[in-house]
Protein backbone atom coordinates (compact mmCIF):
# COMPACT_ATOMS: atom_id res chain seq x y z
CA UNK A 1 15.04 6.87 -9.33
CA UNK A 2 16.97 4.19 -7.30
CA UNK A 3 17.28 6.75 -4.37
CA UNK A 4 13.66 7.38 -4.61
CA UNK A 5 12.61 3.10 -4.77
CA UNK A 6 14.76 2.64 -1.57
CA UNK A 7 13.30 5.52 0.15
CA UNK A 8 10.08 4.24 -0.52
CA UNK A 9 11.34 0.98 0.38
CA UNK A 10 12.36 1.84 3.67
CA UNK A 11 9.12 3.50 4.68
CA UNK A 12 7.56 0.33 3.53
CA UNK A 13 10.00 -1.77 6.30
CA UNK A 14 10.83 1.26 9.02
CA UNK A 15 6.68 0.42 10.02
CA UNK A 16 7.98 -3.63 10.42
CA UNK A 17 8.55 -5.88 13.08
CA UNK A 18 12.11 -5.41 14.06
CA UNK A 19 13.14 -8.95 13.14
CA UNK A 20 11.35 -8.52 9.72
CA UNK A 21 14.42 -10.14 7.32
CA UNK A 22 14.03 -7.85 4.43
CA UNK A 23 15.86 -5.37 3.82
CA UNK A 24 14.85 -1.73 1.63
CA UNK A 25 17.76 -2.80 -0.57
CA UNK A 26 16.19 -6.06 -1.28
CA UNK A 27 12.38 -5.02 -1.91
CA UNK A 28 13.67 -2.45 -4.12
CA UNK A 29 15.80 -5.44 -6.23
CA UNK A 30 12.61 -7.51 -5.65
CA UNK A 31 10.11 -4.98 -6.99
CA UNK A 32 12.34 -4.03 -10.04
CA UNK A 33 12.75 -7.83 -10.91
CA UNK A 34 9.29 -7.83 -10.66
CA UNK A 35 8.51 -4.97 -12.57
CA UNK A 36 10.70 -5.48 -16.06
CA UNK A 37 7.47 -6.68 -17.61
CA UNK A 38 5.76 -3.48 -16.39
CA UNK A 39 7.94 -0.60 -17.19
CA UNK A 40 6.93 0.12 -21.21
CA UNK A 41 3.31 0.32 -19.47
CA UNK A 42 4.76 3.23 -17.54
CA UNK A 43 3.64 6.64 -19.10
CA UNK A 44 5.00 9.57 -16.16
CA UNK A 45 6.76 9.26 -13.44
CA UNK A 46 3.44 9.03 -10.58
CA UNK A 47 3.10 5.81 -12.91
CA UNK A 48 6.17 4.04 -12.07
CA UNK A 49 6.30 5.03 -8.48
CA UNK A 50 2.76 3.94 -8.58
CA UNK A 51 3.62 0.37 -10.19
CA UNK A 52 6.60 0.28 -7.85
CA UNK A 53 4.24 1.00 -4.60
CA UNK A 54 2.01 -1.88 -5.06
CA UNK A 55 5.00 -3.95 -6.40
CA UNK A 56 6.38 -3.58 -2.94
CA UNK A 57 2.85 -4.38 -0.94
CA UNK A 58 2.65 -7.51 -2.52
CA UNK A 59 6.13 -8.51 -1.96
CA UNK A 60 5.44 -7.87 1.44
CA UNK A 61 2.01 -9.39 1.59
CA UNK A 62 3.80 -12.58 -0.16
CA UNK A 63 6.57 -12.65 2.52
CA UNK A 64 3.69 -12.09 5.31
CA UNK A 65 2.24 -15.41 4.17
CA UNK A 66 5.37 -17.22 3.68
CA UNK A 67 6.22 -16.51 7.10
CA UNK A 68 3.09 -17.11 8.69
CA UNK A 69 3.13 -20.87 6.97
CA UNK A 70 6.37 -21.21 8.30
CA UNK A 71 6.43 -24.68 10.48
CA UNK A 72 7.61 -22.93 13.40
CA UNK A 73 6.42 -19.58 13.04
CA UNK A 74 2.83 -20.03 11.91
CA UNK A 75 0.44 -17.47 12.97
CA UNK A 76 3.15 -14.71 12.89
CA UNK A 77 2.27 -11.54 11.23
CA UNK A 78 4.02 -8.74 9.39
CA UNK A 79 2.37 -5.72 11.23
CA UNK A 80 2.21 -2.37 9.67
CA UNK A 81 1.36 1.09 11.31
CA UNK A 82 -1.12 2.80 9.16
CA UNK A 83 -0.64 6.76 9.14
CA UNK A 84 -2.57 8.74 11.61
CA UNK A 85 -4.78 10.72 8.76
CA UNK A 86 -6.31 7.16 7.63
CA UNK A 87 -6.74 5.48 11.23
CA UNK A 88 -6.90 8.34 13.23
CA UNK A 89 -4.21 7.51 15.52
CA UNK A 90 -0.23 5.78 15.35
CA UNK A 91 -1.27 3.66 17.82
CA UNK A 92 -3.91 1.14 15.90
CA UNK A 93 -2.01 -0.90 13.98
CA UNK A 94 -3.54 -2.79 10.98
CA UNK A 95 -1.99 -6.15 9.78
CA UNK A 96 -0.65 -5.68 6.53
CA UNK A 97 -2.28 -8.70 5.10
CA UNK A 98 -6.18 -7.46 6.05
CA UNK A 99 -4.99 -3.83 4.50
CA UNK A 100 -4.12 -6.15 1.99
CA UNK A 101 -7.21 -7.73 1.32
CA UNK A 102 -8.98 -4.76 2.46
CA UNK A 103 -7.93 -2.65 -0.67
CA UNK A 104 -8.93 -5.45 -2.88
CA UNK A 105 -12.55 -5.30 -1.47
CA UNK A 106 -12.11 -1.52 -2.57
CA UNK A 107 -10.80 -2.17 -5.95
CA UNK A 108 -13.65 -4.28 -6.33
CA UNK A 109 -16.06 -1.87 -4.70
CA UNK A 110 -13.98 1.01 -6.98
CA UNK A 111 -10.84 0.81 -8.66
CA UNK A 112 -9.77 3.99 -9.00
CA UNK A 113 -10.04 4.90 -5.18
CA UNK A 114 -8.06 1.72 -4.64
CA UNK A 115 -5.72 3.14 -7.25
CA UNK A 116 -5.69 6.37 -5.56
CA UNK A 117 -4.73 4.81 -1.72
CA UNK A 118 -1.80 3.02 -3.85
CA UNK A 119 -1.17 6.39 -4.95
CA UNK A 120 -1.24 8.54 -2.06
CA UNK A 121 -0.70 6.11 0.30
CA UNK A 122 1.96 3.69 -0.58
CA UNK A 123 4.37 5.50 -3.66
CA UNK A 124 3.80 8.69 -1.42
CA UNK A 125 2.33 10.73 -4.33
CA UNK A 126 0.97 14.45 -3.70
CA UNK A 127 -2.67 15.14 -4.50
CA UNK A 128 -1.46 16.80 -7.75
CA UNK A 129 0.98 14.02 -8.69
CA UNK A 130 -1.74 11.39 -7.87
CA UNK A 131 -4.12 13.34 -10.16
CA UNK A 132 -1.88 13.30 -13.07
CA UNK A 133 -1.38 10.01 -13.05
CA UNK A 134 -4.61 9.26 -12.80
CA UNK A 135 -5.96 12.37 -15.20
CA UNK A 136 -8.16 13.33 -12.95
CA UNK A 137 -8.61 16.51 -11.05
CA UNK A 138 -7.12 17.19 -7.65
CA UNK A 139 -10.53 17.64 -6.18
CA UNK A 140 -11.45 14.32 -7.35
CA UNK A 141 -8.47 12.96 -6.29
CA UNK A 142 -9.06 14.95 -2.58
CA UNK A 143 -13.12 13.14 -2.20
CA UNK A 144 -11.67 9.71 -3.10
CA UNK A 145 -8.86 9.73 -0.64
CA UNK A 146 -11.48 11.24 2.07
CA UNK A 147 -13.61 8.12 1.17
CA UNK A 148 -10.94 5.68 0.93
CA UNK A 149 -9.65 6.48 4.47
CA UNK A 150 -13.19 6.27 5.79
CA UNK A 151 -14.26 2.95 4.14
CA UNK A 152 -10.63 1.16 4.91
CA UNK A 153 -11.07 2.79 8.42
CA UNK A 154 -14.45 0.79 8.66
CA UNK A 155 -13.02 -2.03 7.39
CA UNK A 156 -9.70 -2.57 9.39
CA UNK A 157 -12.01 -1.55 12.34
CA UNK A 158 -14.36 -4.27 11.92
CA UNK A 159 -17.49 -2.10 11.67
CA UNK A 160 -19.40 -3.03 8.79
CA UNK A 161 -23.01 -0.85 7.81
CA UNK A 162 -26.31 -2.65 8.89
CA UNK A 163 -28.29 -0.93 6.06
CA UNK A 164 -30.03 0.99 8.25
């Protein structure tokens, strides 16, 4: 599983600035620290890598803001480089800190297509592996990725619906 972590890891930080100071090695020491209290929650496999993927965001959303209040490097930003199937092309990137807050607007909107971006997304899941995890069936697990990518789309775009 450690090979897995730092894979994930690495996609995680090979989407970074270049002088981004952490390392896969260290997010995946970071996110297991982090996750001790978590793992007897942890039924499958998609569940830890799960746990682990959005143990990782918010180590780097927490490093994000550290560095951004930095005295002499406020402002700065941790970018990250969405996929092309969510933003429709590599070259929009999305600041990891409004994905960030963007999938917490979804969680709040509906958890379980927040749960499934996590999913798909971050831990790198298949639809199938996504959808056992979740116990739900791959088609469901197919219409709320569709929607996800649309609505975070919207959002990291800055279009928002006028209701009419």
């Amino acid at each position: 599983m450690y090979a897995e972590l730092r894979r994930l890891a690495a996609g995680y930080l090979r989407s970074e600035d270049p002088g981004h100071t952490l390392q896969p090695t260290a997010l995946v020491h970071e996110a297991f620290i982090r996750m001790i209290g978590y793992v007897p929650d942890c039924h499958n496999r998609s569940e830890f890598f799960g746990l682990a993927a959005r143990l990782m965001r918010h180590i780097l959303v927490d490093h994000a803001r550290a560095r951004g209040a930095d005295k002499r490097g406020g402002g700065q930003v941790v970018r990250l480089t969405l996929e092309e199937d969510i933003i429709g092309a590599r070259e929009q990137d999305a600041d990891l800190m409004a994905l960030d807050e963007a999938l917490v607007r979804l969680a709040a909107l509906d958890p379980r297509k927040a749960q499934v971006v996590e999913l798909r997304f971050f831990a790198g899941l298949s639809v199938e592996e996504t959808a056992e995890a979740l116990t739900l069936s791959d088609k469901t697990v197919r219409r709320d990725w569709q929607f996800a990518k649309a609505w975070l789309l919207r959002e990291l775009s800055g279009e928002k619906d006028d209701g009419s």
